[in-house]
N, C-alpha and C. Protein backbone atom coordinates (compact mmCIF):
# COMPACT_ATOMS: atom_id res chain seq x y z
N UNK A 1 5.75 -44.76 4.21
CA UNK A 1 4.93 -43.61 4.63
C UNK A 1 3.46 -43.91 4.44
N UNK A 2 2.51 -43.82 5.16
CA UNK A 2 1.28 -43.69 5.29
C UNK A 2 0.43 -42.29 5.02
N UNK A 3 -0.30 -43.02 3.91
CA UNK A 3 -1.10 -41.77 3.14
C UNK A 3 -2.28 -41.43 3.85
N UNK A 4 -1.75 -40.66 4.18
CA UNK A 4 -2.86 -38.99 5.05
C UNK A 4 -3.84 -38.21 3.95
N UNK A 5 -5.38 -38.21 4.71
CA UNK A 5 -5.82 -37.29 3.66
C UNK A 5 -5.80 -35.76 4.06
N UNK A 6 -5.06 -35.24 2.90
CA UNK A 6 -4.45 -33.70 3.13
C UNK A 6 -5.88 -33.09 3.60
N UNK A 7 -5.14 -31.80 4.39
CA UNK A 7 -6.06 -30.97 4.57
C UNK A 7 -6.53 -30.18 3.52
N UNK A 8 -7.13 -29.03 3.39
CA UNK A 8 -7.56 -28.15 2.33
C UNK A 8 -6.17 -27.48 2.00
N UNK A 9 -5.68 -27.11 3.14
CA UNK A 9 -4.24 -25.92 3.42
C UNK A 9 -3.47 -26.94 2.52
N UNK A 10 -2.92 -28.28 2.95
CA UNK A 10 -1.95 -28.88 2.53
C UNK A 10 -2.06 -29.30 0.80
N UNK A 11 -3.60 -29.54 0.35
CA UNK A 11 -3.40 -29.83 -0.54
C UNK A 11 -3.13 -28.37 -1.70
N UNK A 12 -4.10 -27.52 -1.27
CA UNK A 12 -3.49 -26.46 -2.14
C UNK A 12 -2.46 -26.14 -2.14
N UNK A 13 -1.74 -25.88 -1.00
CA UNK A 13 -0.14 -25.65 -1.32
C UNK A 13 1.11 -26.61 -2.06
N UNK A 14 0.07 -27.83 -1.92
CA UNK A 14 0.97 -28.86 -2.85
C UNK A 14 0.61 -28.88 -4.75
N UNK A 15 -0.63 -28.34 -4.60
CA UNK A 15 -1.12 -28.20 -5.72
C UNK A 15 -0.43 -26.79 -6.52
N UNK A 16 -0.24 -25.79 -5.54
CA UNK A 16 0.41 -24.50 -6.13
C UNK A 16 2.03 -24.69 -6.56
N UNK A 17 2.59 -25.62 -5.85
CA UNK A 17 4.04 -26.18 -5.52
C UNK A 17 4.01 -26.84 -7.14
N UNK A 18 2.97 -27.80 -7.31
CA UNK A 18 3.05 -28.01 -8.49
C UNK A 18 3.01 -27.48 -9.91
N UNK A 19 2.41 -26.12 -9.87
CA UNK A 19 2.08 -25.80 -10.70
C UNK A 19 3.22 -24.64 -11.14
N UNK A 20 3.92 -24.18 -10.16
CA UNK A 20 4.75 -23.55 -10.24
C UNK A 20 6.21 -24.57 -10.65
N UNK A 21 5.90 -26.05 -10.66
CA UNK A 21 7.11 -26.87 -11.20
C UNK A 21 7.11 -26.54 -12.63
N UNK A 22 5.50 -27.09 -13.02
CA UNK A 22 5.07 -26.63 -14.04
C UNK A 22 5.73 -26.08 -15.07
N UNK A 23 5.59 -24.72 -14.65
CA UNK A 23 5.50 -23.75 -15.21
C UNK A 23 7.28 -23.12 -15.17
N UNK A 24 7.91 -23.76 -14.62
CA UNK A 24 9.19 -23.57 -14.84
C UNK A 24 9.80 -24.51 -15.68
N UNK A 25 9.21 -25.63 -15.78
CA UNK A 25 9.30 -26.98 -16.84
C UNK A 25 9.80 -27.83 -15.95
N UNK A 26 10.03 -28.15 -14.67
CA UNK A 26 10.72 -28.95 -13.85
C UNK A 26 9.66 -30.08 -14.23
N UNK A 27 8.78 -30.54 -14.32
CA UNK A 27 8.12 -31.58 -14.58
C UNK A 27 7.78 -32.05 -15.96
N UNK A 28 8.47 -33.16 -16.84
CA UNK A 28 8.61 -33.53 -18.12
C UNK A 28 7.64 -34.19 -17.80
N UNK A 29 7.38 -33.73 -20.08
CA UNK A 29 6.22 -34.10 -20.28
C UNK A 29 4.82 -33.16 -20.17
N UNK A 30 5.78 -32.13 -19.91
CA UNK A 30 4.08 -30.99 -19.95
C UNK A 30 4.48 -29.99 -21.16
């Protein structure tokens, strides 16, 4: 896959996606 630079839209929603992993603990180590 070839890295695209996100739009504004895409990155915040990937950024919110994350934070909501977060915050459920799906991402070890936080």
């Amino acid at each position: 896959m070839k890295q695209k630079k996100l739009t504004a839209k895409q990155a915040k929603r990937s950024l919110v996606k994350q934070w909501k992993a977060i915050e459920r603990g799906d991402i070890p180590g936080t």
